[in-house]
N, C-alpha and C. Protein backbone atom coordinates (compact mmCIF):
# COMPACT_ATOMS: atom_id res chain seq x y z
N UNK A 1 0.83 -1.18 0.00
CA UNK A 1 0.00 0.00 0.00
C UNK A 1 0.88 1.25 0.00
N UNK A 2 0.02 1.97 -1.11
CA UNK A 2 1.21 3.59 -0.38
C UNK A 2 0.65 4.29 -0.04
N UNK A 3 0.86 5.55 0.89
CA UNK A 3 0.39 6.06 1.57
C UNK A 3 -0.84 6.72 0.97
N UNK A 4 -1.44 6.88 -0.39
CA UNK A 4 -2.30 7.32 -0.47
C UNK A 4 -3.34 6.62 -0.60
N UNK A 5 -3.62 5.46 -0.20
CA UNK A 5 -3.98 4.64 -0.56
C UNK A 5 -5.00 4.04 1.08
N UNK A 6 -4.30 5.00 1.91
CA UNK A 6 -4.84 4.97 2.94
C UNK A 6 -6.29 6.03 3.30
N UNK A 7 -6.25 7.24 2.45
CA UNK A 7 -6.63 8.07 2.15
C UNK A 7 -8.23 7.67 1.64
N UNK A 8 -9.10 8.16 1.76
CA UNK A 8 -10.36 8.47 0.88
C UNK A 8 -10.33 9.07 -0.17
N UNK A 9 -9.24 10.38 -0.04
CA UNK A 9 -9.18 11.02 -0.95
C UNK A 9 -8.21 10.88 -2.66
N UNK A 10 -8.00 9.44 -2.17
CA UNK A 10 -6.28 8.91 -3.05
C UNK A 10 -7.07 8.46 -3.88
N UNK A 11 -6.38 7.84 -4.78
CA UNK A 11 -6.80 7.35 -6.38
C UNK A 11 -7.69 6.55 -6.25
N UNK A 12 -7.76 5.46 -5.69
CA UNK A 12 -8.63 4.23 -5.34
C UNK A 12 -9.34 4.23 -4.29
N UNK A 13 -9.57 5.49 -3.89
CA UNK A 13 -10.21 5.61 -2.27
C UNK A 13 -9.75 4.81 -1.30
N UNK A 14 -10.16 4.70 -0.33
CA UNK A 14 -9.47 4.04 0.96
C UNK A 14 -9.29 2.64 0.66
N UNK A 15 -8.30 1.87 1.07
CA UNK A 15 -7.86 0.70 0.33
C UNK A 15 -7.15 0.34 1.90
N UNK A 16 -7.39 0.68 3.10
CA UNK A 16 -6.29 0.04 3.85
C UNK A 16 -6.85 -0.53 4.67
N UNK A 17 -8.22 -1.48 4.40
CA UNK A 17 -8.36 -2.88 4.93
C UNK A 17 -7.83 -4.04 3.61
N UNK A 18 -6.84 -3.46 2.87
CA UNK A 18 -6.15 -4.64 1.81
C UNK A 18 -4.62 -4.68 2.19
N UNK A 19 -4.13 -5.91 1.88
CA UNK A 19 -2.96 -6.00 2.05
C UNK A 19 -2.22 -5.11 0.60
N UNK A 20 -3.05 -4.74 -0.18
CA UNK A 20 -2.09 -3.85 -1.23
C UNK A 20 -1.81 -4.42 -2.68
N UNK A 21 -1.67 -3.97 -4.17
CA UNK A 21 -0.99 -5.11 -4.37
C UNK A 21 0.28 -5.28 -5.15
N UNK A 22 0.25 -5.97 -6.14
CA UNK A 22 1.69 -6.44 -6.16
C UNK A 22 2.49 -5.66 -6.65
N UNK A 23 3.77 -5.90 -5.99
CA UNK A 23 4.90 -5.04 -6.73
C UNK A 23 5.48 -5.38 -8.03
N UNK A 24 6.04 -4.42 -8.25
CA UNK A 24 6.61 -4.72 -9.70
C UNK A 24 7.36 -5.67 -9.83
N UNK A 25 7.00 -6.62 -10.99
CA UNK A 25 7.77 -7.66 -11.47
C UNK A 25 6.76 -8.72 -10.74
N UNK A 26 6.08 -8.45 -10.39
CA UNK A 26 5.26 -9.87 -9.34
C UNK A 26 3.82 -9.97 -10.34
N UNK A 27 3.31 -10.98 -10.16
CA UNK A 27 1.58 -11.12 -10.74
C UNK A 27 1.04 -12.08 -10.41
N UNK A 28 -0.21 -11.32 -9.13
CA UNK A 28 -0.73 -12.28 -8.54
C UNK A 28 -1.95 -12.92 -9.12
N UNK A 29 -2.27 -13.88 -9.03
CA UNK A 29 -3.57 -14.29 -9.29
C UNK A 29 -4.37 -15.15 -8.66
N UNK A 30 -5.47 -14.81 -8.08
CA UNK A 30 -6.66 -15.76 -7.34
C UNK A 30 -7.43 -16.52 -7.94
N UNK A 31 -7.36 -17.78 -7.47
CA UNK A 31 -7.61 -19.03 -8.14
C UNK A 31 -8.59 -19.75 -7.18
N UNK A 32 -9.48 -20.73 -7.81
CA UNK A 32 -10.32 -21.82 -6.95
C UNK A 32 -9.49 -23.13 -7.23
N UNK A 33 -10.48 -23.90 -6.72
CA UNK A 33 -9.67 -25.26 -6.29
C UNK A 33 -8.89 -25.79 -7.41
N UNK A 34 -9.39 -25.37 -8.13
CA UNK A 34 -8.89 -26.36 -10.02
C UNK A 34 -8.35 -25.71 -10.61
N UNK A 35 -7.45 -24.70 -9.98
CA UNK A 35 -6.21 -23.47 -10.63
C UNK A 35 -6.98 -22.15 -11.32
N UNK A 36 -7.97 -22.56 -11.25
CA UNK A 36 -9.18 -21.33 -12.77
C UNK A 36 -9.10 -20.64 -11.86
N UNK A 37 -8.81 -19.14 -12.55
CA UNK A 37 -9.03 -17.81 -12.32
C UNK A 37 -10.62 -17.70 -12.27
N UNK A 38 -10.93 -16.90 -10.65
CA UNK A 38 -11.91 -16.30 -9.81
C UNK A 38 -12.11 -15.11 -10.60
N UNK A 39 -13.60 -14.32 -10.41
CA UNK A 39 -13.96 -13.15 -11.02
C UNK A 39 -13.38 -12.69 -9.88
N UNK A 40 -13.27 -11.27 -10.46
CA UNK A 40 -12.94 -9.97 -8.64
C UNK A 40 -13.81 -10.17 -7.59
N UNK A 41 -13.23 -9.67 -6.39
CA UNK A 41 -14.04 -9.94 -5.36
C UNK A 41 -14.54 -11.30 -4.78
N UNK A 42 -14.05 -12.49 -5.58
CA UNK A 42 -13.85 -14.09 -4.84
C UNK A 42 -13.07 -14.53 -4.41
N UNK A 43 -13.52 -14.86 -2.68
CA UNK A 43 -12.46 -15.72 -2.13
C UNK A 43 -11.53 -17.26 -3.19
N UNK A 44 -10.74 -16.60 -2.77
CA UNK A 44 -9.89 -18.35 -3.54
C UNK A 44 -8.49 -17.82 -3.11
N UNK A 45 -7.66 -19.14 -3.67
CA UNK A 45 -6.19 -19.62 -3.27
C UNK A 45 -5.06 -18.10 -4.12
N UNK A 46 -4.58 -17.86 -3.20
CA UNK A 46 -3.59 -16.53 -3.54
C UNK A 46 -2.26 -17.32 -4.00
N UNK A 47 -1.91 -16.72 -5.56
CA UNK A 47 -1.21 -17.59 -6.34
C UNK A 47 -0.37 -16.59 -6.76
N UNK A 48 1.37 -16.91 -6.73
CA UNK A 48 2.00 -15.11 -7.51
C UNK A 48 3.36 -15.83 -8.48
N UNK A 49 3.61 -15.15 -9.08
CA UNK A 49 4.76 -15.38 -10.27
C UNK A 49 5.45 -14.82 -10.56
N UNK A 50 6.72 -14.76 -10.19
CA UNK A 50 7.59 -13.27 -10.32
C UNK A 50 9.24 -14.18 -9.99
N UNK A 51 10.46 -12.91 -10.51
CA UNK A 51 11.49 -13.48 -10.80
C UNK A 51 12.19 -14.24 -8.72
N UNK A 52 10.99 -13.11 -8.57
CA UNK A 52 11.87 -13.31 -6.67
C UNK A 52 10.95 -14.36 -5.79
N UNK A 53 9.99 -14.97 -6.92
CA UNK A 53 9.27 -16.76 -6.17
C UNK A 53 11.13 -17.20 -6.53
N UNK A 54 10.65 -18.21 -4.92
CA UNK A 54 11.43 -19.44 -4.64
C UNK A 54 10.99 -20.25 -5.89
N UNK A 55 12.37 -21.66 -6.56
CA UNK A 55 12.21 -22.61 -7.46
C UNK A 55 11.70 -23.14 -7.01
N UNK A 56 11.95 -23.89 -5.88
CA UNK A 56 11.28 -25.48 -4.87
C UNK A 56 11.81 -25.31 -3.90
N UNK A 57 11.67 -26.29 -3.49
CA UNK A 57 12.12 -26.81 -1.52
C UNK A 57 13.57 -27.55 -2.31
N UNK A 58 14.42 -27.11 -1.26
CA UNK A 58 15.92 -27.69 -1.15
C UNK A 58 15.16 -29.33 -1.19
N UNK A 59 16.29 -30.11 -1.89
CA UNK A 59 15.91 -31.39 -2.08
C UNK A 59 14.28 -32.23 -1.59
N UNK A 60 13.30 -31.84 -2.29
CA UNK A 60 12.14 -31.84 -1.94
C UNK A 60 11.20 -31.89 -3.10
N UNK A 61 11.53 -32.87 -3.78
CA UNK A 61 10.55 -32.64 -5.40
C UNK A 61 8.96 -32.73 -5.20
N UNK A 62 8.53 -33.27 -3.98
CA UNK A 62 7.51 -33.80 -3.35
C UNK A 62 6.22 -32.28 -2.92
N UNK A 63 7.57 -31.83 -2.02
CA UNK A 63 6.99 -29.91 -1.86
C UNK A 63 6.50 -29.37 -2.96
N UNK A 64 8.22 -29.29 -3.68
CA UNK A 64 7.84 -28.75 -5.04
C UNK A 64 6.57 -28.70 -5.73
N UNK A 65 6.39 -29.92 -5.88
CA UNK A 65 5.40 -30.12 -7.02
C UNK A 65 4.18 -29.86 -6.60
N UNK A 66 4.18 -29.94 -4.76
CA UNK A 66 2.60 -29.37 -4.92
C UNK A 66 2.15 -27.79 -4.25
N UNK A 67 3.02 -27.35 -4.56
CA UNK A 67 2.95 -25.73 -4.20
C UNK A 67 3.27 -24.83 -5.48
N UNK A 68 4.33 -25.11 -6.16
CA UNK A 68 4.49 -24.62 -7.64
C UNK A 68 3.95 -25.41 -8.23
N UNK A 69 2.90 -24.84 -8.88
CA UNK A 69 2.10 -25.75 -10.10
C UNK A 69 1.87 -24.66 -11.60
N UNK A 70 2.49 -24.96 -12.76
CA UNK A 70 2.26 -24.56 -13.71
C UNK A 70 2.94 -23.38 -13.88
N UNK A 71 4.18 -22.80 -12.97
CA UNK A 71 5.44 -21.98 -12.39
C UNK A 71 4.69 -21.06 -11.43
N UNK A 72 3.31 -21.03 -11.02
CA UNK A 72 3.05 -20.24 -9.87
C UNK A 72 3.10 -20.73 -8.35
N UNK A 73 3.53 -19.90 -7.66
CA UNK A 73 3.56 -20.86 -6.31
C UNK A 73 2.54 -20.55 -5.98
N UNK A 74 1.61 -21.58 -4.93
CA UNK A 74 0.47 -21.84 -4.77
C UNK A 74 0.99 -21.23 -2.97
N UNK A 75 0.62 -20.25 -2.53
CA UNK A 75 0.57 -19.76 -1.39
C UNK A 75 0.15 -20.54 0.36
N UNK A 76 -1.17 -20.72 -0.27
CA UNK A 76 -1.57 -21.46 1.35
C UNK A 76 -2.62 -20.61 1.14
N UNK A 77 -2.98 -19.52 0.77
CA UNK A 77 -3.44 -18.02 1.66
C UNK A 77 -4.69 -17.86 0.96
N UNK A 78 -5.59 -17.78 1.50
CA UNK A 78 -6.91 -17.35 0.71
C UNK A 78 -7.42 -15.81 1.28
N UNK A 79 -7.85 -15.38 -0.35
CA UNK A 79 -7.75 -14.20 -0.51
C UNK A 79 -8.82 -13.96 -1.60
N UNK A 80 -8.86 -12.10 -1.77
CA UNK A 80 -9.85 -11.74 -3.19
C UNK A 80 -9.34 -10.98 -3.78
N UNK A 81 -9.40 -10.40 -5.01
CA UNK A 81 -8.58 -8.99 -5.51
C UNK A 81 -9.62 -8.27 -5.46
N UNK A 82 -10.13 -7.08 -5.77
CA UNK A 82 -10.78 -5.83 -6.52
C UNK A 82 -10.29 -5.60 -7.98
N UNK A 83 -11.10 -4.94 -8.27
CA UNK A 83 -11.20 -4.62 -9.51
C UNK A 83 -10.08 -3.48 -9.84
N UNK A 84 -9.75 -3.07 -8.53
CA UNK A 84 -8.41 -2.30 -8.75
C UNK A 84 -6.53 -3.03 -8.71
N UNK A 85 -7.19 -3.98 -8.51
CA UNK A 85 -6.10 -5.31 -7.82
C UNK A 85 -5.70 -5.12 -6.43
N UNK A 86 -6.33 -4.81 -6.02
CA UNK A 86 -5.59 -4.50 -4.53
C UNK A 86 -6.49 -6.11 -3.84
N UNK A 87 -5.45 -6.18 -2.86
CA UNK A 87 -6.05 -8.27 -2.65
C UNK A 87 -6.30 -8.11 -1.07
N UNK A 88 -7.39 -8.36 -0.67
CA UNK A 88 -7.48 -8.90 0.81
C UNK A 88 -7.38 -9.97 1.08
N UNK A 89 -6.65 -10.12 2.46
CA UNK A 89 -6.05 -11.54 2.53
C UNK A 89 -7.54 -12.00 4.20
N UNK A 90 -7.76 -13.59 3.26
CA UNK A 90 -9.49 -13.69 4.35
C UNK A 90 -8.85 -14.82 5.67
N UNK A 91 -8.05 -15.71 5.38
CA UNK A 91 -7.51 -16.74 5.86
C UNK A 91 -6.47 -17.64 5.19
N UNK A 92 -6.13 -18.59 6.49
CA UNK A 92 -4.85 -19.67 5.50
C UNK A 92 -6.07 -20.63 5.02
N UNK A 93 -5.82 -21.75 4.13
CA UNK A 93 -6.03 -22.79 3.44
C UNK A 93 -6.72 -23.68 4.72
N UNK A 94 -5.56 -23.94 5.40
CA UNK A 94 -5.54 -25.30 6.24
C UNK A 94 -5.94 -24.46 7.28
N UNK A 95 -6.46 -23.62 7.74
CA UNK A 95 -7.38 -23.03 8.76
C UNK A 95 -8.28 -22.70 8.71
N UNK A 96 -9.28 -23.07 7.68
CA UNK A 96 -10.58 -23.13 6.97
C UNK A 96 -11.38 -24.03 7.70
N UNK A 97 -12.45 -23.82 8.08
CA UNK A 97 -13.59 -24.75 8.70
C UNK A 97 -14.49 -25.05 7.58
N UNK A 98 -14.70 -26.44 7.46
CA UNK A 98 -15.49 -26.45 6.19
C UNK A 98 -16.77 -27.50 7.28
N UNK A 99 -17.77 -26.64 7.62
CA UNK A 99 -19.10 -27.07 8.18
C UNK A 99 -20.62 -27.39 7.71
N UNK A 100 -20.64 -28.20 7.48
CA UNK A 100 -22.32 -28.45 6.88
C UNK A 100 -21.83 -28.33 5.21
N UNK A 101 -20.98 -28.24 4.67
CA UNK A 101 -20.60 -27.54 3.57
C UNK A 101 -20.35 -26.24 3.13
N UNK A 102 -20.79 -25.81 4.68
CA UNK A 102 -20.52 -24.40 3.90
C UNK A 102 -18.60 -23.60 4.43
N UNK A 103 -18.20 -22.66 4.07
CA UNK A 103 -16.76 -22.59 3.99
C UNK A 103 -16.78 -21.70 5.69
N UNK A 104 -15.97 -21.55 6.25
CA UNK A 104 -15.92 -20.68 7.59
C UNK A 104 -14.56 -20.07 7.47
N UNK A 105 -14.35 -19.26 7.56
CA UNK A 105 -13.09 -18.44 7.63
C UNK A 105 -12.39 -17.99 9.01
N UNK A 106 -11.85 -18.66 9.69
CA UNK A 106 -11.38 -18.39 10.87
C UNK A 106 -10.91 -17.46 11.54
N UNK A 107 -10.33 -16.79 10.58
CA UNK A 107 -9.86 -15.31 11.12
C UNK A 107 -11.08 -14.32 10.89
N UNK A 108 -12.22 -14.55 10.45
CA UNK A 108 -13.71 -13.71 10.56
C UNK A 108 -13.96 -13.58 11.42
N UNK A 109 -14.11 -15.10 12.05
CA UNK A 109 -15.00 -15.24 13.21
C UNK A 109 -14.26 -14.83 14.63
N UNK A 110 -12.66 -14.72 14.38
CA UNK A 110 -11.86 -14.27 15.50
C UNK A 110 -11.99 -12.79 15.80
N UNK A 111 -11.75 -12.09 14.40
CA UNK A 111 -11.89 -10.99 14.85
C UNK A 111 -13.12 -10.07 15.42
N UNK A 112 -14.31 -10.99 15.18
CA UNK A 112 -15.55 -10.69 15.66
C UNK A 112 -15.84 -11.17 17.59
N UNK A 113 -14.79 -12.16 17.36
CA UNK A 113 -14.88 -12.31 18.92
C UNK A 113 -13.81 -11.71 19.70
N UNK A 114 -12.88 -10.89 18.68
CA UNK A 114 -11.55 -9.90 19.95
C UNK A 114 -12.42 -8.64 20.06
N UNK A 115 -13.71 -8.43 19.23
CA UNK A 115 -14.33 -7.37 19.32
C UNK A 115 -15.10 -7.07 20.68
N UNK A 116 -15.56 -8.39 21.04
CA UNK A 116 -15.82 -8.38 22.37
C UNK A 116 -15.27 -8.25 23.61
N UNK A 117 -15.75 -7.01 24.34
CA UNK A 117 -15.15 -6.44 25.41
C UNK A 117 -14.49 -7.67 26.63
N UNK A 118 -13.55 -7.76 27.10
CA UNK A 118 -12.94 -8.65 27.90
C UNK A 118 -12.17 -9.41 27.17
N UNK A 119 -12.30 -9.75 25.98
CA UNK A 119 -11.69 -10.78 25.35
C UNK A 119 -9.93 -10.40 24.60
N UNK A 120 -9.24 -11.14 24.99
CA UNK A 120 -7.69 -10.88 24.64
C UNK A 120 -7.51 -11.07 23.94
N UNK A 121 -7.76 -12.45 23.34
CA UNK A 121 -7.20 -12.83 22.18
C UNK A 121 -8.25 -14.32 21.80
N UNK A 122 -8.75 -15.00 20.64
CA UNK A 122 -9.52 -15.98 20.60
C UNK A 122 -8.86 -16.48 19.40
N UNK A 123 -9.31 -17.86 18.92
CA UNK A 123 -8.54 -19.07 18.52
C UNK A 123 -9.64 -19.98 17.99
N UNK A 124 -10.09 -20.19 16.59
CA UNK A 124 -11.13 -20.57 16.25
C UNK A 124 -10.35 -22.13 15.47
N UNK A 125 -10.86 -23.23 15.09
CA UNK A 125 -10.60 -24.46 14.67
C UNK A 125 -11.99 -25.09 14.18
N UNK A 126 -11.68 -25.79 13.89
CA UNK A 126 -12.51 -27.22 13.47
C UNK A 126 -12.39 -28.26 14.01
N UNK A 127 -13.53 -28.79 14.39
CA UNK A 127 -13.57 -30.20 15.45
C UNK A 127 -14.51 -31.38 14.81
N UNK A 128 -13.99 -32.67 15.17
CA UNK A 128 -15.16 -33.40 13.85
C UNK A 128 -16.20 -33.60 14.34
N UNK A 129 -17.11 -33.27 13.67
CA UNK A 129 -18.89 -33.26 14.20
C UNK A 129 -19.31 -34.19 13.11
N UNK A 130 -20.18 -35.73 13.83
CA UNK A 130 -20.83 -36.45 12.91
C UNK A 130 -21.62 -35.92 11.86
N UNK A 131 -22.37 -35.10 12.33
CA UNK A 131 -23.48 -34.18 11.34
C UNK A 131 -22.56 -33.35 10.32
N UNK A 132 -22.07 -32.54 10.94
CA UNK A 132 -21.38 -31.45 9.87
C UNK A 132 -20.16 -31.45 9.32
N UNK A 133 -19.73 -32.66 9.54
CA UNK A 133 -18.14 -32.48 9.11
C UNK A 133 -17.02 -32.33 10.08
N UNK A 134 -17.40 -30.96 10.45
CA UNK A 134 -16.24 -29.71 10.78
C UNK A 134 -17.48 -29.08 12.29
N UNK A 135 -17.17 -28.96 13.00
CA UNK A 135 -17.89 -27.46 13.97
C UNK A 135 -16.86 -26.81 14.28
N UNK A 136 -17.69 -25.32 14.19
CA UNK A 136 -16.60 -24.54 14.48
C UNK A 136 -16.70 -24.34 16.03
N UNK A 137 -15.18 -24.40 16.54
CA UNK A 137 -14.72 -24.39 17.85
C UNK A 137 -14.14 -23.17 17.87
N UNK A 138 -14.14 -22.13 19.23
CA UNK A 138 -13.32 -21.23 19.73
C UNK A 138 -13.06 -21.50 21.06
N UNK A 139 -11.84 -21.03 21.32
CA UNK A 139 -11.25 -20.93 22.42
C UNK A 139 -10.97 -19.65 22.45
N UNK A 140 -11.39 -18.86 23.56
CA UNK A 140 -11.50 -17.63 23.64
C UNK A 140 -10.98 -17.25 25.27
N UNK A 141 -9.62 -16.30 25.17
CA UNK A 141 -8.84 -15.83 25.91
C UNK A 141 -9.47 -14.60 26.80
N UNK A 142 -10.02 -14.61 27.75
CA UNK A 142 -10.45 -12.80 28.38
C UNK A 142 -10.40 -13.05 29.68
N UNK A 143 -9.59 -11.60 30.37
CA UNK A 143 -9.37 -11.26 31.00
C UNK A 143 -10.52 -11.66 32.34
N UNK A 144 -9.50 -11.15 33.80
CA UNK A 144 -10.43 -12.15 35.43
C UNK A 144 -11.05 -11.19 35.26
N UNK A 145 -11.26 -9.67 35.03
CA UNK A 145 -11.69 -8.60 35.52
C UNK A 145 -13.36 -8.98 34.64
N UNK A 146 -13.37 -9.34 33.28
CA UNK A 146 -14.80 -9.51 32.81
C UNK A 146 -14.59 -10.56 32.31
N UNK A 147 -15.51 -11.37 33.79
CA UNK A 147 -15.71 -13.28 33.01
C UNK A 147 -17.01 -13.23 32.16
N UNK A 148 -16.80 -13.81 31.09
CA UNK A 148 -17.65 -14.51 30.06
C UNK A 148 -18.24 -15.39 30.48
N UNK A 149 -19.95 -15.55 29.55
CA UNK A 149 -20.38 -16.56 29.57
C UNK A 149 -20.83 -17.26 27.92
N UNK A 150 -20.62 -18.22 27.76
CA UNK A 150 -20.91 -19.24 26.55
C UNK A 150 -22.45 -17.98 25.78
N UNK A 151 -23.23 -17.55 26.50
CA UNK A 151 -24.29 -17.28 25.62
C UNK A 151 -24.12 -16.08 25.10
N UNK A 152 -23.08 -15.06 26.17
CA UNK A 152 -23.15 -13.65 25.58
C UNK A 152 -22.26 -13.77 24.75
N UNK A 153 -21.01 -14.51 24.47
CA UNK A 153 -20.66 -14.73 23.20
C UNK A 153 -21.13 -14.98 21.76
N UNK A 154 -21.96 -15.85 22.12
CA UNK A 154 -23.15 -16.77 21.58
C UNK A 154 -23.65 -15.72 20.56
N UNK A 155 -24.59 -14.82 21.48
CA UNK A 155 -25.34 -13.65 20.89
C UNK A 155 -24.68 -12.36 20.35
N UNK A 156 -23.19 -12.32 20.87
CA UNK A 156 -22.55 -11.09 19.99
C UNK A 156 -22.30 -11.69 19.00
N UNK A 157 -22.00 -13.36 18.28
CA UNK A 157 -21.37 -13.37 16.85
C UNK A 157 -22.61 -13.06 16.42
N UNK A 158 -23.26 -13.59 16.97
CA UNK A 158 -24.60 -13.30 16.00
C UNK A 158 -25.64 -12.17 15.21
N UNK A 159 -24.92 -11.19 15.98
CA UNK A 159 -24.78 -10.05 15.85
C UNK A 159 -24.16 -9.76 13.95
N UNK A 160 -22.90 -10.44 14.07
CA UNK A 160 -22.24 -9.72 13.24
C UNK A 160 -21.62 -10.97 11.94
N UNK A 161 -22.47 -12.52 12.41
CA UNK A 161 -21.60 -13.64 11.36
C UNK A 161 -23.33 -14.54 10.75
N UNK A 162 -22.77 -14.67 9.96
CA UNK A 162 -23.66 -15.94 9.66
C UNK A 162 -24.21 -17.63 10.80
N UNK A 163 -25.40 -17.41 10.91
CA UNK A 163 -25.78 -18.30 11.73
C UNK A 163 -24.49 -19.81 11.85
N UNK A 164 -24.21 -19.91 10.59
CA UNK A 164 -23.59 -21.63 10.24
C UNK A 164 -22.10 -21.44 10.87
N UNK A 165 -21.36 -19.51 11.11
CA UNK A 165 -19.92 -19.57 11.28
C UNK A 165 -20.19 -19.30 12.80
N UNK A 166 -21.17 -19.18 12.99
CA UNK A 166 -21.36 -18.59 14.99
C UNK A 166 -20.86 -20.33 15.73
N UNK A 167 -19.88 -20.06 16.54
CA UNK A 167 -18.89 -21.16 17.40
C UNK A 167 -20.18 -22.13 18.01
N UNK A 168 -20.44 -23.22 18.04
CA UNK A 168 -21.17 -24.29 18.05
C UNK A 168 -20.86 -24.88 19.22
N UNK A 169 -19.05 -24.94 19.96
CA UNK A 169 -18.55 -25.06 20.98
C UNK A 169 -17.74 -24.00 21.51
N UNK A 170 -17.23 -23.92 22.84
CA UNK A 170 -16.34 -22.95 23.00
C UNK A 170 -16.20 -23.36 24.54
N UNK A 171 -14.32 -23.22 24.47
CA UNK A 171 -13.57 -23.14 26.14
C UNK A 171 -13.44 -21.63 26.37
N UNK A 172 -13.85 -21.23 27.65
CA UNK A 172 -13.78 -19.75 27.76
C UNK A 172 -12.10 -19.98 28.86
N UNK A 173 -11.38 -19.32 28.98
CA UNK A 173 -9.61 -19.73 29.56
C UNK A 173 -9.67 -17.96 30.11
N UNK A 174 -8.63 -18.31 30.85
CA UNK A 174 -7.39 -17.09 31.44
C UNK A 174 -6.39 -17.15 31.57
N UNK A 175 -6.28 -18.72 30.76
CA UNK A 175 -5.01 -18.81 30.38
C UNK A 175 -4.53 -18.34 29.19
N UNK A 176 -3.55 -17.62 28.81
CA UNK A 176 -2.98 -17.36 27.12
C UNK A 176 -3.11 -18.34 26.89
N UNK A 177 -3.23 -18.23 25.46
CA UNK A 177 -3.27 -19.25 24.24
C UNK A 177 -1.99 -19.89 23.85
N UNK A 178 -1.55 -20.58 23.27
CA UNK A 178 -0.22 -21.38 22.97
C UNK A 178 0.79 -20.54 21.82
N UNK A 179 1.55 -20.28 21.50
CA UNK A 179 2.33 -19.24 20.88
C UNK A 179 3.20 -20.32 19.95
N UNK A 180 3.26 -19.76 18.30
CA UNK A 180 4.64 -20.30 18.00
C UNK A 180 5.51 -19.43 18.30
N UNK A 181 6.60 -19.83 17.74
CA UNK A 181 8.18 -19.03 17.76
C UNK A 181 7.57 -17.92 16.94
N UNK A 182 6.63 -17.86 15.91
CA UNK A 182 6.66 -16.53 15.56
C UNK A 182 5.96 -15.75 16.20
N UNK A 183 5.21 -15.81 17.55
CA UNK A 183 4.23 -15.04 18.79
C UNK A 183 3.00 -15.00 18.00
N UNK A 184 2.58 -16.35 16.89
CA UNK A 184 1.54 -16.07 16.39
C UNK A 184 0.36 -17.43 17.05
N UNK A 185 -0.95 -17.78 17.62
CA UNK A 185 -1.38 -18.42 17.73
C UNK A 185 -1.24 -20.04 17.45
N UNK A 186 -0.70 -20.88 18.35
CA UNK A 186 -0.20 -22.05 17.62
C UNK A 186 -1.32 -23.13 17.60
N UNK A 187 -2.89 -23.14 16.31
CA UNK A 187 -3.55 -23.85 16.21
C UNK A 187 -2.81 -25.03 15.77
N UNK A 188 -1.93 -25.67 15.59
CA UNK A 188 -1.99 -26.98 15.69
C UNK A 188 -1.83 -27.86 16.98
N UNK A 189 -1.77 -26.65 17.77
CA UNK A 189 -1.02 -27.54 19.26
C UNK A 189 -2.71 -27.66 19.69
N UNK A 190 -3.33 -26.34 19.17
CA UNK A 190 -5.01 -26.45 19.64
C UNK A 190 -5.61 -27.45 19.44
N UNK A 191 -5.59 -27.83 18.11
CA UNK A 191 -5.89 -28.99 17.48
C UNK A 191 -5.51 -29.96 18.08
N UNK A 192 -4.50 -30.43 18.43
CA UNK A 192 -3.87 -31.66 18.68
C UNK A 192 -4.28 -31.66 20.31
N UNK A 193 -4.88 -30.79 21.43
CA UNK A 193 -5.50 -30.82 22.46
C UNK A 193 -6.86 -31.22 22.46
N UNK A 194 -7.76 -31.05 21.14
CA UNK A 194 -8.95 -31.23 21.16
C UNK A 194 -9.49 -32.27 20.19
N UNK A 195 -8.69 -32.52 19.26
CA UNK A 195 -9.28 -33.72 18.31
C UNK A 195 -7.96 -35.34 19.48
């Protein structure tokens, strides 16, 4: 993004709920499951091609082949462009709740629950539910000073998500959440506590 871009008043009007987009020499493109290019504005797989993509994984033809496909590297990252190209980034791949069939985006439903007063930090997953596949699970971090209860959570997503992405289960903690080395939420350790 450049700074005008933050602006209302800049070329593209306000643009700084997007990650921006590509720099020169790069070309990204958003794709669905079967590599085909998405119209603007559809979630799908964030795909880029440029002289400064990595070839492959150090001795790893296995990686390789399924992340670079057709010389684009296949990201992880799901995302949309605009019609201006500027790309919002919605979630990773493998942190997708896929419930009843329908898609859940994990970082939606998180940031709708850090919105809620008391809450530090929350941690959304997928858990296997006979019926649906997938339920979506949160684990939700907030503070001794305002304890939570399961329903007023309940009723703020609902507020602001689709009935099918509103948390189905949920551990309310005061304990922090599990951290990788990069101080970012470590859902697989979540995962591997609850499945």
């Amino acid at each position: 993004l450049h700074y005008q871009d933050h602006l209302s008043s800049g070329p593209y009007g306000d643009k700084s709920t997007t990650v921006g987009r590509a720099v020169e020499g790069v070309d990204i493109l958003i794709v669905d499951r079967n590599g085909k290019p998405v119209p603007p504005n559809t979630v799908g797989e964030i795909t880029v091609r440029g002289a400064n993509v990595m070839q492959g994984y150090w001795k790893n033809p296995g990686a390789t082949a399924a992340t670079i496909r057709e010389g684009r590297l296949h990201t992880g990252d799901l995302g949309s462009m605009d019609e201006d190209g500027f790309v919002t980034l919605v979630d990773r791949i493998k942190d997708m709740v896929i419930s009843g069939g329908e898609n859940v985006y994990c970082l939606e439903v998180e940031n709708v629950l850090t919105r809620l007063h008391g809450v530090l930090t929350a941690a959304v997953i997928g858990l296997p539910d006979p019926d649906l596949g997938e339920r979506v699970h949160a684990i939700v971090h907030h503070t001794h000073e305002s304890p939570l209860q399961n329903g007023t959570i309940e009723d703020h997503c609902r507020q602001y998500l689709a009935g099918y992405k509103v948390p189905r289960s949920m551990e309310l903690t005061t304990d922090p959440l599990p951290l990788t080395s990069a101080n970012k939420i470590d859902k697989r350790a979540l995962k591997e506590r609850y499945c």
